[in-house]
PDB file of N, CA and C in Angstrom:
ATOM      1  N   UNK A   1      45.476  15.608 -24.118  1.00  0.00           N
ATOM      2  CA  UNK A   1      45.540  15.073 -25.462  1.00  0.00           C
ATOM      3  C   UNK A   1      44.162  15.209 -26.108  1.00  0.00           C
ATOM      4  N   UNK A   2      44.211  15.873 -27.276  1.00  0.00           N
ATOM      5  CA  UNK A   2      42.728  16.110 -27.856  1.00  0.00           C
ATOM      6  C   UNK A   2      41.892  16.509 -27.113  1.00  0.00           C
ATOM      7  N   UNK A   3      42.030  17.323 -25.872  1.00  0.00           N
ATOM      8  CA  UNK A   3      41.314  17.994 -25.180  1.00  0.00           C
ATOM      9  C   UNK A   3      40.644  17.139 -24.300  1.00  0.00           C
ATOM     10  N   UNK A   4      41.172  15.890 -24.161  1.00  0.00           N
ATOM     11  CA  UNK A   4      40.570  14.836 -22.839  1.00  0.00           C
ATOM     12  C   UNK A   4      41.408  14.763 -21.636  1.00  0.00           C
ATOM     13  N   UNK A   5      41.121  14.218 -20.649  1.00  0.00           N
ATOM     14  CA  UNK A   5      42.075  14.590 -19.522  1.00  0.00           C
ATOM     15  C   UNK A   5      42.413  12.669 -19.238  1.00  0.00           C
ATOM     16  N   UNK A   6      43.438  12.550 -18.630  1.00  0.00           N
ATOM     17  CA  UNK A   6      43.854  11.644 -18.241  1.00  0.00           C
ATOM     18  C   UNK A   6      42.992  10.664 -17.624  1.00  0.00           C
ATOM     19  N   UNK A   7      41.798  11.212 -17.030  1.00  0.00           N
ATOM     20  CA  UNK A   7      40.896  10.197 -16.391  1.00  0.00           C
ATOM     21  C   UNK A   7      39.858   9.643 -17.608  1.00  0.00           C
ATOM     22  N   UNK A   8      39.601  10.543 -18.119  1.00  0.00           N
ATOM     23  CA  UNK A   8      38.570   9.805 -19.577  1.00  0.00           C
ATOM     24  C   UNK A   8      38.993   9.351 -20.237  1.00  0.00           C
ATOM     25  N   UNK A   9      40.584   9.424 -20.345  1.00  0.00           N
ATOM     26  CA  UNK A   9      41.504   8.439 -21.379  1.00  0.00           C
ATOM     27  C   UNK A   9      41.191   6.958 -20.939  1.00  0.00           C
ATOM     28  N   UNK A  10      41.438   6.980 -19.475  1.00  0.00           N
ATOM     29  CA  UNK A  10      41.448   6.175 -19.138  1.00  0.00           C
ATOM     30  C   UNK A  10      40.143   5.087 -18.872  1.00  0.00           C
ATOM     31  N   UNK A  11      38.892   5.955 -18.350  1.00  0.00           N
ATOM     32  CA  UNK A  11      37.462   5.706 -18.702  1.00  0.00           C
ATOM     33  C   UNK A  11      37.299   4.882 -19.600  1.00  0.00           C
ATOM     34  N   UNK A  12      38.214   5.440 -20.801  1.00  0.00           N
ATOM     35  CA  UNK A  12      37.889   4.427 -21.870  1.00  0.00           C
ATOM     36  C   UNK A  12      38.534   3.482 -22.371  1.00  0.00           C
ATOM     37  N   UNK A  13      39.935   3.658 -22.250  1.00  0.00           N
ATOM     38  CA  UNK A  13      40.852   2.948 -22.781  1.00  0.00           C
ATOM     39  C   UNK A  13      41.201   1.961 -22.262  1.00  0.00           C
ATOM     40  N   UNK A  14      40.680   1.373 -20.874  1.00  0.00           N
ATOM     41  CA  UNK A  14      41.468   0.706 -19.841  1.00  0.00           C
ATOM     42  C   UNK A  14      39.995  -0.612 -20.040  1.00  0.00           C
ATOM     43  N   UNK A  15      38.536  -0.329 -20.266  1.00  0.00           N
ATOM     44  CA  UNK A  15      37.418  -1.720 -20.689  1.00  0.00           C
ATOM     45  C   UNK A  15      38.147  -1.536 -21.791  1.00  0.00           C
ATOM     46  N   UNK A  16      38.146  -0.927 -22.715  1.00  0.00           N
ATOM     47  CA  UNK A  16      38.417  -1.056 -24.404  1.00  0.00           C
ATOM     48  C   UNK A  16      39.682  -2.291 -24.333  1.00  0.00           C
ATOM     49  N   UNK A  17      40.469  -1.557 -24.124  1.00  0.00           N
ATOM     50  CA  UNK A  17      41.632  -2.772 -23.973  1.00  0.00           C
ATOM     51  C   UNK A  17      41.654  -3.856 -23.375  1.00  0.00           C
ATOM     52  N   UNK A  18      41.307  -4.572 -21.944  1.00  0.00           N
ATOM     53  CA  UNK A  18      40.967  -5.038 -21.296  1.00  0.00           C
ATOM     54  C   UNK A  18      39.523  -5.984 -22.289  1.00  0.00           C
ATOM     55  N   UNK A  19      38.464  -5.587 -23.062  1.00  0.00           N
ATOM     56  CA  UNK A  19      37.946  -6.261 -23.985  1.00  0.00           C
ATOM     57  C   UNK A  19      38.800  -7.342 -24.545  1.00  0.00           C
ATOM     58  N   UNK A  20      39.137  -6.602 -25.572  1.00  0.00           N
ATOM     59  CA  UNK A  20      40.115  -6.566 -26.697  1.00  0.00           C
ATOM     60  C   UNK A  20      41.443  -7.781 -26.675  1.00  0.00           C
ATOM     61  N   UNK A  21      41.661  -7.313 -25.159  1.00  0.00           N
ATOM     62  CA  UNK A  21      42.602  -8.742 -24.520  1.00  0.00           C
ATOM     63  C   UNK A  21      41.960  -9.862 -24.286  1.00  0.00           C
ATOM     64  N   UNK A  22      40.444 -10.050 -23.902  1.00  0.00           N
ATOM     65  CA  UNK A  22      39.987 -11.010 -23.569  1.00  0.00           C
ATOM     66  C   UNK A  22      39.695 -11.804 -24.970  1.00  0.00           C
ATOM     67  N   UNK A  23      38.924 -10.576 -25.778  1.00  0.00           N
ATOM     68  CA  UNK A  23      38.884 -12.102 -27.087  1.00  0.00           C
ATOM     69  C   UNK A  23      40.159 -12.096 -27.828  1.00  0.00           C
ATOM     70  N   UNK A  24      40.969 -11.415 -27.346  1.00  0.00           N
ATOM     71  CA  UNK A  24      42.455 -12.390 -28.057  1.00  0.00           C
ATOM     72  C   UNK A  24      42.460 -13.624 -27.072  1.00  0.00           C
ATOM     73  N   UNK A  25      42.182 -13.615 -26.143  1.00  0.00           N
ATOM     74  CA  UNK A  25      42.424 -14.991 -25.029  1.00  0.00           C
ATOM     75  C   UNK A  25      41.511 -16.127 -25.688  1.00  0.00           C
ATOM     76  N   UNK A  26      40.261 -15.865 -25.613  1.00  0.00           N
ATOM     77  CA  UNK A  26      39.126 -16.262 -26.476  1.00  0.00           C
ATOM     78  C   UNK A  26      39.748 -17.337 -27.474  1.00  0.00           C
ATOM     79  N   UNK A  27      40.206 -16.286 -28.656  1.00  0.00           N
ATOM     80  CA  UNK A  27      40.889 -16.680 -29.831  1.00  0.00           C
ATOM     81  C   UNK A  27      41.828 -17.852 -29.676  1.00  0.00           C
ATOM     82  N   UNK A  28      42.452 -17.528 -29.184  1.00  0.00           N
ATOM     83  CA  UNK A  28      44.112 -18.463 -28.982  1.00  0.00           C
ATOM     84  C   UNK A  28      43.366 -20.017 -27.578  1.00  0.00           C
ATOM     85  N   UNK A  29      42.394 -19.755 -27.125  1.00  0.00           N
ATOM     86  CA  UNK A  29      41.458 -21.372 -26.632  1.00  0.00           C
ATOM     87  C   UNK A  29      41.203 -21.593 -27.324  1.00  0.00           C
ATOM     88  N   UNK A  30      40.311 -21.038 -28.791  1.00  0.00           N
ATOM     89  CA  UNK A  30      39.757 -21.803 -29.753  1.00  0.00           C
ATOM     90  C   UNK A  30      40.646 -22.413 -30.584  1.00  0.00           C
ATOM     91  N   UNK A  31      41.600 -21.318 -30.800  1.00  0.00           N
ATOM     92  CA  UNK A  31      42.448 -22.452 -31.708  1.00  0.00           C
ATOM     93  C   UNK A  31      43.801 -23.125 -30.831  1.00  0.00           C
ATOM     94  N   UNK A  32      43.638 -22.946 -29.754  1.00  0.00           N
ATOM     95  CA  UNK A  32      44.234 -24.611 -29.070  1.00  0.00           C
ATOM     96  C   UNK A  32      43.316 -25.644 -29.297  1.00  0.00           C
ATOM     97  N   UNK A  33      41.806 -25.733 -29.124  1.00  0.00           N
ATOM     98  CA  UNK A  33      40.762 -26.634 -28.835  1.00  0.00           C
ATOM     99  C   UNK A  33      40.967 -27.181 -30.216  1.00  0.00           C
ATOM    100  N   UNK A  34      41.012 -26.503 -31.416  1.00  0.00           N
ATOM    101  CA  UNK A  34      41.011 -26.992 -32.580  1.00  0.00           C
ATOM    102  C   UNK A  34      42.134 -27.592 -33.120  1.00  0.00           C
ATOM    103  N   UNK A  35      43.569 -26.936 -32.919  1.00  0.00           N
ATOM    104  CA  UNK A  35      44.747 -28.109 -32.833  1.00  0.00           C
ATOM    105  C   UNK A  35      44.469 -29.199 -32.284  1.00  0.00           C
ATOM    106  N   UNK A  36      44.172 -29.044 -31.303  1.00  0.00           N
ATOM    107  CA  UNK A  36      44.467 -30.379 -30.282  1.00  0.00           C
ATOM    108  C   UNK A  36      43.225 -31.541 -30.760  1.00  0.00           C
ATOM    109  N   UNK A  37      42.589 -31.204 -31.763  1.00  0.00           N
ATOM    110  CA  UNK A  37      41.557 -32.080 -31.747  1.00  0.00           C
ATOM    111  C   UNK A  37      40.526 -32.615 -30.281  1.00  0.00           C
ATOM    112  N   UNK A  38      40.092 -31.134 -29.962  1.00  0.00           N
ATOM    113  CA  UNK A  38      39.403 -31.505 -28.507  1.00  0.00           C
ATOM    114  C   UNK A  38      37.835 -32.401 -28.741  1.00  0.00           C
ATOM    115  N   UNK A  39      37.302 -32.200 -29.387  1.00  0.00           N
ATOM    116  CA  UNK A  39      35.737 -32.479 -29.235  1.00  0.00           C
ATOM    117  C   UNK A  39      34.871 -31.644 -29.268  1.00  0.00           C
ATOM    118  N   UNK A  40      34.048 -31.554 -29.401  1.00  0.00           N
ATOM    119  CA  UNK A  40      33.026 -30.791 -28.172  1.00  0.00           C
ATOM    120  C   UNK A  40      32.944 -30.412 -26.822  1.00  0.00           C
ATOM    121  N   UNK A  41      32.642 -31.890 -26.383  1.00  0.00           N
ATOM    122  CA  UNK A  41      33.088 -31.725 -24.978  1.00  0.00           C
ATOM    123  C   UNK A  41      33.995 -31.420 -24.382  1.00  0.00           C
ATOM    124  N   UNK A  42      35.316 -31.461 -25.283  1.00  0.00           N
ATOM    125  CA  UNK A  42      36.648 -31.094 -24.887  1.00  0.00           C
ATOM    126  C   UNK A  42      37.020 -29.759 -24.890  1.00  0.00           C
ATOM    127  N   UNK A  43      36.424 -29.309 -26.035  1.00  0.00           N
ATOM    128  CA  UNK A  43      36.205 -27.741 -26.026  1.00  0.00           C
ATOM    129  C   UNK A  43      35.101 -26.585 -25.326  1.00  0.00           C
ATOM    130  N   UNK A  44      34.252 -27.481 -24.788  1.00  0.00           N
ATOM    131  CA  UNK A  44      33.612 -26.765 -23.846  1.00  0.00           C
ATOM    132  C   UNK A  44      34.602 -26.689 -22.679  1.00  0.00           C
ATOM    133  N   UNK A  45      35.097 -27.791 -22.510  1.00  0.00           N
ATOM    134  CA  UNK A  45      36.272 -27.812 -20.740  1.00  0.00           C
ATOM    135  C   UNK A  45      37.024 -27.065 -21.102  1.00  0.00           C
ATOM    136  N   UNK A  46      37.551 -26.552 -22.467  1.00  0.00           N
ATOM    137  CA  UNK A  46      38.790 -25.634 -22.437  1.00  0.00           C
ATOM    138  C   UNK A  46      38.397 -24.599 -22.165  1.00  0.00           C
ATOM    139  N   UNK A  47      37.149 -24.074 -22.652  1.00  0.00           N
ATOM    140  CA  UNK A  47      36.565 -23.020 -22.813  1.00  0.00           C
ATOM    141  C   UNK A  47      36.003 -22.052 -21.352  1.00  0.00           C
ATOM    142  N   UNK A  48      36.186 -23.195 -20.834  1.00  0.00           N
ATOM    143  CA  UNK A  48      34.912 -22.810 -18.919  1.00  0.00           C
ATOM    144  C   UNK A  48      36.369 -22.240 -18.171  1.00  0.00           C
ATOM    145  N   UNK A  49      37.333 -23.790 -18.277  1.00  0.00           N
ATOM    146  CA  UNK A  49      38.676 -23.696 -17.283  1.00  0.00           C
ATOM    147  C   UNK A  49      39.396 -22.553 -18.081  1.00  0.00           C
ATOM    148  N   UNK A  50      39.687 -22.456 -18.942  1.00  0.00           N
ATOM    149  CA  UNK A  50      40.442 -21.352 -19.315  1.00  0.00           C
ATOM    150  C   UNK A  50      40.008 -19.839 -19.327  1.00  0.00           C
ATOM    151  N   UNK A  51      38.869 -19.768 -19.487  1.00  0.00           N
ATOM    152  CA  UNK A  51      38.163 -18.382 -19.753  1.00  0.00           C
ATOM    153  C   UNK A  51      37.421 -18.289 -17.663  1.00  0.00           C
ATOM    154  N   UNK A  52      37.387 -18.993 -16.955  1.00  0.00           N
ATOM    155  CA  UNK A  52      36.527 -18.955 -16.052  1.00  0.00           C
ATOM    156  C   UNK A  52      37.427 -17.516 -15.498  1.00  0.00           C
ATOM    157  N   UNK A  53      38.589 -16.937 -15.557  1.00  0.00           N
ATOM    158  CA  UNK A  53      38.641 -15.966 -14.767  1.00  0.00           C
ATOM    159  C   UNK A  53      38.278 -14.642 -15.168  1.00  0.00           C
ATOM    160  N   UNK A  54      38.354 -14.791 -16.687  1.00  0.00           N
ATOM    161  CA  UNK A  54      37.406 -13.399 -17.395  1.00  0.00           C
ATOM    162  C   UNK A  54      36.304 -13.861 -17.208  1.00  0.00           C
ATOM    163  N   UNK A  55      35.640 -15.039 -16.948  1.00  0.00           N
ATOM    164  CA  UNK A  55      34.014 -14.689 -16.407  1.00  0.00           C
ATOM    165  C   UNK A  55      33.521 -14.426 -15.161  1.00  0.00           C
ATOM    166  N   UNK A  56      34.902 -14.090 -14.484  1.00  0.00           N
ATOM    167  CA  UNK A  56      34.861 -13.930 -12.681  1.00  0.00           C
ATOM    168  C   UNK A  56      35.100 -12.360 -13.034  1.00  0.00           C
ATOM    169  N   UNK A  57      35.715 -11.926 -13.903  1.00  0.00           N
ATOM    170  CA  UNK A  57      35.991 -10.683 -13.681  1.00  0.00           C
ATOM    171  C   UNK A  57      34.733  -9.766 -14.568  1.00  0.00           C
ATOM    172  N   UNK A  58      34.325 -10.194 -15.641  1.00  0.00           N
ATOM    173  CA  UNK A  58      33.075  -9.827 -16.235  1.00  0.00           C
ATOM    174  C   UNK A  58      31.658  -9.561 -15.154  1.00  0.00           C
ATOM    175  N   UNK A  59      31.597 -10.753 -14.072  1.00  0.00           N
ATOM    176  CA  UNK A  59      30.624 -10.669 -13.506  1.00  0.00           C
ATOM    177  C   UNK A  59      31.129  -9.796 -12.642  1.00  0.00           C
ATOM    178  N   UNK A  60      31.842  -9.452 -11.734  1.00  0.00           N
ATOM    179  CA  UNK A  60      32.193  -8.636 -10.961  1.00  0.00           C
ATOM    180  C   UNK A  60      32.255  -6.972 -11.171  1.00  0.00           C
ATOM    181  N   UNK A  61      32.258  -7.120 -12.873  1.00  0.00           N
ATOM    182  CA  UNK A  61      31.476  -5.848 -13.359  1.00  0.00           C
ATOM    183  C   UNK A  61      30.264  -5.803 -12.941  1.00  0.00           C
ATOM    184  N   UNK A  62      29.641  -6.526 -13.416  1.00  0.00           N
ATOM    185  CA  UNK A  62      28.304  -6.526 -13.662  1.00  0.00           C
ATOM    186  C   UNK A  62      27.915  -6.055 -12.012  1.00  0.00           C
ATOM    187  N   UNK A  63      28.054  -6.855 -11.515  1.00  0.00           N
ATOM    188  CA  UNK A  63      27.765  -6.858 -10.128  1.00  0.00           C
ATOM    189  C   UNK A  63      27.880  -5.450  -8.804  1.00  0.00           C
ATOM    190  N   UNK A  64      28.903  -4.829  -9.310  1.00  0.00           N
ATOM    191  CA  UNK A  64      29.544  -3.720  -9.128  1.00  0.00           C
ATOM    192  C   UNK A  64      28.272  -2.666  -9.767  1.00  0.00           C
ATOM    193  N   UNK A  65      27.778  -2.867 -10.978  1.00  0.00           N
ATOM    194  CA  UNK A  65      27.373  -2.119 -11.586  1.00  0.00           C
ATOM    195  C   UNK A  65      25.488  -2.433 -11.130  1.00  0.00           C
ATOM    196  N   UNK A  66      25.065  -3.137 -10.672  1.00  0.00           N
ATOM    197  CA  UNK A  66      23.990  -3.503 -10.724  1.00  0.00           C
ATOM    198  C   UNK A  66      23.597  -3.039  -8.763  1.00  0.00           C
ATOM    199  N   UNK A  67      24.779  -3.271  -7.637  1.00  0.00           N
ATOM    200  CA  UNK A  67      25.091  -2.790  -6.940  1.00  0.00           C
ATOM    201  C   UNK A  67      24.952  -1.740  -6.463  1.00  0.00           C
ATOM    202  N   UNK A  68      25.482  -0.768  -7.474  1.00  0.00           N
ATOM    203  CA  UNK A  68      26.035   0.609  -7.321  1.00  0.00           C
ATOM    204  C   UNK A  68      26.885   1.021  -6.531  1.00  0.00           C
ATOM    205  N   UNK A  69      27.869   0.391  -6.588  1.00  0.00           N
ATOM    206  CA  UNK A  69      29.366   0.398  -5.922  1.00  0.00           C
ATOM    207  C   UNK A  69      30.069   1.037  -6.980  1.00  0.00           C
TER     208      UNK A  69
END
């Protein structure tokens, strides 16, 4: 397709999307935190517990990458 091969599609398309999903996740905590009338503090707890597994998987980039694995 457009002269790219299936692996650079994917190179790119697979963080791009994978982004893209996370701050829709992002999005939809904030505006639970803000329905629900959380707080501050309430919205930091939504924010850690709900998002903590895109920040397990973010670092595990990183880590991978800093590695050289």
């Amino acid at each position: 397709m457009f002269g790219f091969t299936p692996e650079e599609i994917e190179a790119v398309g697979l963080p791009l999307s994978l982004t893209v999903l996370m701050v829709w996740m992002l999005l939809i905590i904030w505006n639970l935190a803000k329905e629900s009338k959380a707080g501050k503090f309430g919205t930091i707890v939504l924010f850690f517990v709900l998002s903590f597994g895109m920040i397990g998987f973010v670092a595990k980039t990183i880590i991978q990458k800093f590695l050289g694995l």
